[in-house]
Protein backbone atom coordinates (compact mmCIF):
# COMPACT_ATOMS: atom_id res chain seq x y z
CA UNK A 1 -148.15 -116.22 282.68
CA UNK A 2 -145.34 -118.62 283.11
CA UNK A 3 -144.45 -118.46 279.30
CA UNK A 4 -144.58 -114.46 279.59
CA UNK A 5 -142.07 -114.67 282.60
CA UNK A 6 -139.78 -117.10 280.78
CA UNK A 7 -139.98 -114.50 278.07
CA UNK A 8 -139.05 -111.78 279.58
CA UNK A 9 -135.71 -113.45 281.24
CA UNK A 10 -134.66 -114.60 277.90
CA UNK A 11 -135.12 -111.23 276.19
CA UNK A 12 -133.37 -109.83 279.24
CA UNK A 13 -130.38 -112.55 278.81
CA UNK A 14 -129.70 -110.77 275.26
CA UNK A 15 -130.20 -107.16 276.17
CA UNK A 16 -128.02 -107.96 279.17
CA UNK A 17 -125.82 -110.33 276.93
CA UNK A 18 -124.92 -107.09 274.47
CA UNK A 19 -121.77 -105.29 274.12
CA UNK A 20 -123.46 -101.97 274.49
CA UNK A 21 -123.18 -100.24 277.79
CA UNK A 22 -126.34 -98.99 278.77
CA UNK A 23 -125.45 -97.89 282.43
CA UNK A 24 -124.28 -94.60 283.13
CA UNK A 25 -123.80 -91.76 280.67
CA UNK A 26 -123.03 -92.42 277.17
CA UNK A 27 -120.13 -90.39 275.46
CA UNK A 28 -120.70 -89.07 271.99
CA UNK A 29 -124.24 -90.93 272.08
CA UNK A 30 -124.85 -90.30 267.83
CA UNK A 31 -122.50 -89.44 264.82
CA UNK A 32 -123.58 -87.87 261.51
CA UNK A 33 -122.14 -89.89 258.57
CA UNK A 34 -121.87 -89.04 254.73
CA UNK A 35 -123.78 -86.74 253.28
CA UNK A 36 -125.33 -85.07 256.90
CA UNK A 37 -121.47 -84.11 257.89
CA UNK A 38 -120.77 -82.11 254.71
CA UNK A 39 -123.53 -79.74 254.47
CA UNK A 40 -121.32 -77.09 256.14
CA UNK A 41 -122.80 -74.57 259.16
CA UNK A 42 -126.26 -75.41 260.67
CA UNK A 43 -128.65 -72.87 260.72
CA UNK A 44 -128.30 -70.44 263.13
CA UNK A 45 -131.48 -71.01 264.67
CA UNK A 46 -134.63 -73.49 263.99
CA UNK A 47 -136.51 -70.43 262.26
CA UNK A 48 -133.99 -70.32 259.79
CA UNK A 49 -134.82 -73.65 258.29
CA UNK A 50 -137.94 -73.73 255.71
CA UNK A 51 -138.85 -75.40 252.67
CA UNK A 52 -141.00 -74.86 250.05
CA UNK A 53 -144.51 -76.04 250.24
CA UNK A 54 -147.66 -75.74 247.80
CA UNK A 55 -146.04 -72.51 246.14
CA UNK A 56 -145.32 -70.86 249.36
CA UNK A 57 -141.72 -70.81 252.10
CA UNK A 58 -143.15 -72.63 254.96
CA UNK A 59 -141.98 -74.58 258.20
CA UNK A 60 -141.45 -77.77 257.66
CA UNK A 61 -144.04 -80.08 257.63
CA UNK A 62 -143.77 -83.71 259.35
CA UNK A 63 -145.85 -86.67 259.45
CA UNK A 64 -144.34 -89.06 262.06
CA UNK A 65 -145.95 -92.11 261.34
CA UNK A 66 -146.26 -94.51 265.01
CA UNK A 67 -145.53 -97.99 265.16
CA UNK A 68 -149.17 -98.50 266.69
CA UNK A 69 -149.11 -95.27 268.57
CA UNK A 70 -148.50 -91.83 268.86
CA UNK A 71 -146.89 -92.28 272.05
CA UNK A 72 -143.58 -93.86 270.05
CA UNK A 73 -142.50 -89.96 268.83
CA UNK A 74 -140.69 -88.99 272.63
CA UNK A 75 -139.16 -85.91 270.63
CA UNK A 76 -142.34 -84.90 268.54
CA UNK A 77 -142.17 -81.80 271.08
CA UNK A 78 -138.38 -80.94 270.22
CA UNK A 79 -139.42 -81.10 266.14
CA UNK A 80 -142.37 -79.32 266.97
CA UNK A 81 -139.91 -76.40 268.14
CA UNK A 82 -138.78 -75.31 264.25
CA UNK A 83 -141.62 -77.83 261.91
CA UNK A 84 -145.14 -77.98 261.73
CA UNK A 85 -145.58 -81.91 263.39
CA UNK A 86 -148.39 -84.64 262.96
CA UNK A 87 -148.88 -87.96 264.29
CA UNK A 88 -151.64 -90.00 265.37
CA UNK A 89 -152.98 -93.00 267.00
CA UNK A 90 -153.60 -96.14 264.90
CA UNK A 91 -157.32 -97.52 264.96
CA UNK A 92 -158.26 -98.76 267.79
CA UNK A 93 -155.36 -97.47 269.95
CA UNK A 94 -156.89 -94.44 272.04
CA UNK A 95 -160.03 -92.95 271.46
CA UNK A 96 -159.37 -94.15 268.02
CA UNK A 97 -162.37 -96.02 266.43
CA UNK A 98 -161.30 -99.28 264.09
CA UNK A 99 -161.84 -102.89 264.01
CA UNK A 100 -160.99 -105.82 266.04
CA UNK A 101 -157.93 -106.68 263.48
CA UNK A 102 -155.30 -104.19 263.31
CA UNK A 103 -153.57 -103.68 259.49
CA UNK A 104 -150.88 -102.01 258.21
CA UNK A 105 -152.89 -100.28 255.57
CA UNK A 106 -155.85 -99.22 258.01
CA UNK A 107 -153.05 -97.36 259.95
CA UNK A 108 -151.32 -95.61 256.52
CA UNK A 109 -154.91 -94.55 255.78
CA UNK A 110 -155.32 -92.95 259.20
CA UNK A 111 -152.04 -90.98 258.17
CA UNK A 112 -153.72 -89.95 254.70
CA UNK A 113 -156.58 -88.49 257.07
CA UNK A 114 -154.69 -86.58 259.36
CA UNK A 115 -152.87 -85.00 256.06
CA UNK A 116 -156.29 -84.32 254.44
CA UNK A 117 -157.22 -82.82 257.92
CA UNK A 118 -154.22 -80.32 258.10
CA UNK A 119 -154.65 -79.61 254.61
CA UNK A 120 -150.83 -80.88 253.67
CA UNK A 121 -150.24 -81.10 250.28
CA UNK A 122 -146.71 -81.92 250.78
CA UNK A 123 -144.55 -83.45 253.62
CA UNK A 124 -141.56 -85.13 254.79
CA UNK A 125 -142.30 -88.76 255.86
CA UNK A 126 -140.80 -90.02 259.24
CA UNK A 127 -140.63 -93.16 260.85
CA UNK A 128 -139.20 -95.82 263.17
CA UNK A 129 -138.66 -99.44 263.34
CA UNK A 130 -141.87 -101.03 262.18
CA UNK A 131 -143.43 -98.04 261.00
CA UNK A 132 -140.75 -97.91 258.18
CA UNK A 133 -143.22 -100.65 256.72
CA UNK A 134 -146.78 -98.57 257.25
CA UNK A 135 -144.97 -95.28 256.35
CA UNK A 136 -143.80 -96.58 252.68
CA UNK A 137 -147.73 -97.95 252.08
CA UNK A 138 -148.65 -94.49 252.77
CA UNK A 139 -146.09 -93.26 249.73
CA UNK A 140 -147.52 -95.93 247.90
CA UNK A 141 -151.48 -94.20 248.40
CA UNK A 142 -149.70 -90.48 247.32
CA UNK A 143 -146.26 -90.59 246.10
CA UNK A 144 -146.44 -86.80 244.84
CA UNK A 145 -146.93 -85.81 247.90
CA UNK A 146 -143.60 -86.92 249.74
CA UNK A 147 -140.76 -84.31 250.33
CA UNK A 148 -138.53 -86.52 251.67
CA UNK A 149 -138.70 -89.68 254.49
CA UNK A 150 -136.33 -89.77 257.32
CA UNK A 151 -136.38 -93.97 258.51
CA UNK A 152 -135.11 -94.62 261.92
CA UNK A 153 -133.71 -98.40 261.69
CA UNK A 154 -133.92 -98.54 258.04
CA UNK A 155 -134.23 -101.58 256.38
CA UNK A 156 -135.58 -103.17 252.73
CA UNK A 157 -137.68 -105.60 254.42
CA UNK A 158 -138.50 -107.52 257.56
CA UNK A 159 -137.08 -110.66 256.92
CA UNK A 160 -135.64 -113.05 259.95
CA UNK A 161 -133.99 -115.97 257.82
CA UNK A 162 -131.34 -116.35 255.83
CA UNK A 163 -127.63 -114.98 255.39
CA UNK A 164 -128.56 -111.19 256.05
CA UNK A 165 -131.94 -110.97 258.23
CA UNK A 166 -133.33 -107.61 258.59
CA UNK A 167 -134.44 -108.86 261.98
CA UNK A 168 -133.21 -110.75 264.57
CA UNK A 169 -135.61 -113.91 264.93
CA UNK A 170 -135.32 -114.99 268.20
CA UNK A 171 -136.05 -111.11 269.62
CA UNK A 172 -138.83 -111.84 267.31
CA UNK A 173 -140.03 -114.51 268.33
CA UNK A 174 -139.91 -113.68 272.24
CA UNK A 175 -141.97 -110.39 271.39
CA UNK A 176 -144.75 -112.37 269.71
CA UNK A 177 -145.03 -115.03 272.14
CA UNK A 178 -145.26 -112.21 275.07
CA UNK A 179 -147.62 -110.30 273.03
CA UNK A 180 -150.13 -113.15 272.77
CA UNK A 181 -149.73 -114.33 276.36
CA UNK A 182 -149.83 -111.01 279.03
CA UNK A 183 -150.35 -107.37 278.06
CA UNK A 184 -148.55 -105.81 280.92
CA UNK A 185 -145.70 -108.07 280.17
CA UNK A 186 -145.58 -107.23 276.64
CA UNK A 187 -145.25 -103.18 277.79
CA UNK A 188 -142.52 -104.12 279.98
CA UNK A 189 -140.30 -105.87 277.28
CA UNK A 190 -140.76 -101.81 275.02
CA UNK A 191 -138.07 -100.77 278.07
CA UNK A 192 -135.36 -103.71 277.05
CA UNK A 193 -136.06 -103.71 273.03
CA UNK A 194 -135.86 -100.22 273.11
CA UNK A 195 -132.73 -100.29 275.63
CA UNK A 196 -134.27 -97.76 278.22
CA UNK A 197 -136.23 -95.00 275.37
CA UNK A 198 -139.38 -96.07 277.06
CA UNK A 199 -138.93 -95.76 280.91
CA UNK A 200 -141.70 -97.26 283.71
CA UNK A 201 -143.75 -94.38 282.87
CA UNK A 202 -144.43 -94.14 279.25
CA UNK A 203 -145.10 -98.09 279.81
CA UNK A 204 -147.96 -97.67 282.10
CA UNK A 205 -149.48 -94.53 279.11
CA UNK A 206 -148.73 -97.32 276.54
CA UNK A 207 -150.92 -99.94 278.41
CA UNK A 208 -153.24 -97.37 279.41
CA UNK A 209 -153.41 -95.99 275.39
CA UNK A 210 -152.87 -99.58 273.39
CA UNK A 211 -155.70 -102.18 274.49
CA UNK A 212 -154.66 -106.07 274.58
CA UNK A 213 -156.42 -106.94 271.51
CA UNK A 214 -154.22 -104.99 269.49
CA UNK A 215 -150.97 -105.21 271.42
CA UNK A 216 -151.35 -109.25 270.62
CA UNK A 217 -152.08 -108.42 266.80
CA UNK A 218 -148.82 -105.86 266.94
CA UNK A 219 -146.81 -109.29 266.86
CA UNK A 220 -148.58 -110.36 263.93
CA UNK A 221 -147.88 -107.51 261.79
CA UNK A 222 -144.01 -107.92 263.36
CA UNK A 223 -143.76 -111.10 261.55
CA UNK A 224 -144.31 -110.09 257.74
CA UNK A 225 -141.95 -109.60 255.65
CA UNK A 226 -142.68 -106.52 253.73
CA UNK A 227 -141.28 -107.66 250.76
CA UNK A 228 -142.87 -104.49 249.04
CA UNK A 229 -140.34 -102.13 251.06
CA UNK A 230 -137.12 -101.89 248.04
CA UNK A 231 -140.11 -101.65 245.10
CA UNK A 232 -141.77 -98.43 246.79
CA UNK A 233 -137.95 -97.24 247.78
CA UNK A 234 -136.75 -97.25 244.52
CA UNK A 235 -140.17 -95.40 242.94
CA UNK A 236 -139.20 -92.17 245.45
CA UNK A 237 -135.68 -92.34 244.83
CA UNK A 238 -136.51 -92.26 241.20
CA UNK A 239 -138.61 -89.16 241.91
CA UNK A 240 -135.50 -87.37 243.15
CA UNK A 241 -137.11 -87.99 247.12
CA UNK A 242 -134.23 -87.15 249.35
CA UNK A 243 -133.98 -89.98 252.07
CA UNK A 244 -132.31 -89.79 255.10
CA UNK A 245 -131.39 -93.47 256.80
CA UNK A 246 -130.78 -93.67 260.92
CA UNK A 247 -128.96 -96.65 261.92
CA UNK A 248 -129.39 -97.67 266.17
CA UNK A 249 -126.48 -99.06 266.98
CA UNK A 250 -126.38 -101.68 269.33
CA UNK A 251 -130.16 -102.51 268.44
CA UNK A 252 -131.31 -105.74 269.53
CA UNK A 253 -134.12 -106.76 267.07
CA UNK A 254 -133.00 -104.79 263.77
CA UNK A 255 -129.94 -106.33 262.56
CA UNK A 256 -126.32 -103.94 261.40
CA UNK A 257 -127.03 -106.09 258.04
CA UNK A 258 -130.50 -104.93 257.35
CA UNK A 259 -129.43 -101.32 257.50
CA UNK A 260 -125.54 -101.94 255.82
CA UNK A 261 -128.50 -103.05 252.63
CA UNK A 262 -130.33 -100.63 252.48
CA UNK A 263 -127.32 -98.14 252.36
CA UNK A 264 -125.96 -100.52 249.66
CA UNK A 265 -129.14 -100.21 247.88
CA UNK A 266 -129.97 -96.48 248.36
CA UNK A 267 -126.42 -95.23 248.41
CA UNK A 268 -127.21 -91.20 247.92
CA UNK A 269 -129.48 -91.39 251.06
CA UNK A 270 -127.50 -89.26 253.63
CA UNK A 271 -127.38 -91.22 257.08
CA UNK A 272 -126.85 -90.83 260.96
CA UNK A 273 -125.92 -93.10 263.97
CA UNK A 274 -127.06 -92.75 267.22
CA UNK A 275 -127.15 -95.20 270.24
CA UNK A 276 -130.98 -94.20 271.18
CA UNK A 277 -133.95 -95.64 269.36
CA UNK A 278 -134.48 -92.71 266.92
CA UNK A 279 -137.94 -91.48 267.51
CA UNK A 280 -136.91 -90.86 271.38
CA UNK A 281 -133.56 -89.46 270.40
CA UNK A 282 -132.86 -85.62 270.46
CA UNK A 283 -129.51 -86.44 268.46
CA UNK A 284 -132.21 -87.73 265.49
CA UNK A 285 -134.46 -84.51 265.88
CA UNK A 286 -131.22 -82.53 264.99
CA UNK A 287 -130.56 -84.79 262.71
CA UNK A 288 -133.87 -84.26 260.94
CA UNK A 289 -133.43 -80.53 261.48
CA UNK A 290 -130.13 -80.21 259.03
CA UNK A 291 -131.99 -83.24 256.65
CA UNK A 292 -135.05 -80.57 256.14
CA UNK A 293 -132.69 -77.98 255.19
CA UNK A 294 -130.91 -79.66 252.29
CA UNK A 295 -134.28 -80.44 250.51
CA UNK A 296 -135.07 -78.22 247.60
CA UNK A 297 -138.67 -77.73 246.11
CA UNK A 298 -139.45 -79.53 243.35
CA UNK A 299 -142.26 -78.65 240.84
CA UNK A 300 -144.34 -81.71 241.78
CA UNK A 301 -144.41 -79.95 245.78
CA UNK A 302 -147.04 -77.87 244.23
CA UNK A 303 -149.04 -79.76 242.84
CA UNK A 304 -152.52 -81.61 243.56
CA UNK A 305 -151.90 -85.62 244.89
């Protein structure tokens, strides 16, 4: 208990420590960048946007893929306003069954089921922080079936050594040693990493919803790499997959290099800024709302995975 405690003072020290202001309203909270601020005039309402899906104008479709649980999507109810919106529980979280050891690939599989279960032949792929990792292993299972993928802290792996870390270690490092030590503790540290998107509330769902077992394993998965990340990039982007890449600025544990990489890497993707973690930000919902209108059908949208 001691080590938790010292943990959560340290991890407080650099949340506190930033130069983001986190007290008080925020002025012009997110920014649209690049591509995003030159498609011209929004729709005029969410009805207006659609896209083409297995031969037929449809909402759009979204799989938000969680981090461990479906509790991480704060604005699923804004996207579910104008899209048709799915996201689930890993195993084990929930009345989810699944083993004692949780696995990136046991959780993309879960998202193949709930797309077999709506009958979605074709989709646009969302995630956040470490989902970025679990959503791409899901391309990797059906590529054909990808629309597009909108990644919230995008990155091209999770690396927390060397000149440009995707990650910042010591944030790391504090979140694994709390996860492995006390469970409530753990919860409490999602309101500083995530600079106030989960509030005292959601906390006591999350340790309600996310058992210990798997909260300690979380930290685990937290510390691989994910060197696979630029290979299945590079497979969409030469399918023609439009990607859209969020940047949280101000983050504590994802690093302004990791992203300023990716964008180097990936330079059509179109992009957006906000100060809020993406998948609780309503600036990233509209965000996702002008990204869905820009993407064209493509002849491999109608066909079988």
């Amino acid at each position: 208990m001691a080590e938790a405690r010292e943990g959560l003072f340290m991890l407080e020290l650099l949340f506190h420590g930033h130069d983001i202001v986190r007290h008080g309203p925020i002025i012009a909270r997110s920014g649209v960048h690049r591509t995003l601020g030159a498609i011209g005039a929004e729709p005029e309402s969410p009805c207006a946007v659609a896209m083409r899906f297995d031969g037929q104008v449809d909402r759009p479709r979204l799989l938000l893929v969680p981090q461990v649980c479906a509790l991480d999507w704060q604005i699923a109810p804004l996207l579910a306003g104008w899209a048709d919106v799915a996201t689930y529980d890993a195993p084990g979280v929930g009345d989810e069954p699944g083993p004692d050891q949780i696995e990136r690939e046991a959780i993309a599989r879960r998202g193949l089921q709930e797309l077999d279960r709506r009958g979605w032949q074709s989709y646009v792929l969302v995630a956040d922080e470490l989902g970025v990792a679990t959503a791409l292993r899901l391309a990797r299972m059906r590529p054909k079936a990808v629309a597009g993928v909108a990644f919230g802290h995008a990155c091209l792996n999770h690396d927390t050594t060397g000149d440009r870390p995707a990650l910042n270690e010591s944030v790391v490092e504090l979140m694994v040693q709390v996860a492995q030590t006390d469970h409530r503790t753990w919860a409490r540290h999602l309101t500083q990493v995530t600079q106030g998107a989960y509030d005292d509330d959601l906390v006591e769902r999350y340790v309600e919803r996310v058992p210990p077992r798997i909260a300690a394993q979380i930290g685990r998965l937290m510390q691989v790499k994910e060197d696979f990340m630029p290979e299945t990039l590079n497979q969409l982007a030469a399918r023609g997959v439009p990607m859209l890449f969020a940047k949280h600025e101000g983050c504590i544990m994802f690093t302004p290099e990791g992203y300023a990489d990716a964008l180097a890497a990936f330079p059509d993707a179109q992009t957006f800024t906000t100060e809020e973690k993406p998948s609780a930000s309503p600036a990233f919902a509209e965000a996702l709302l002008r990204f869905c209108a820009t993407i064209t059908p493509r002849a491999g949208d109608r066909t079988q995975p």
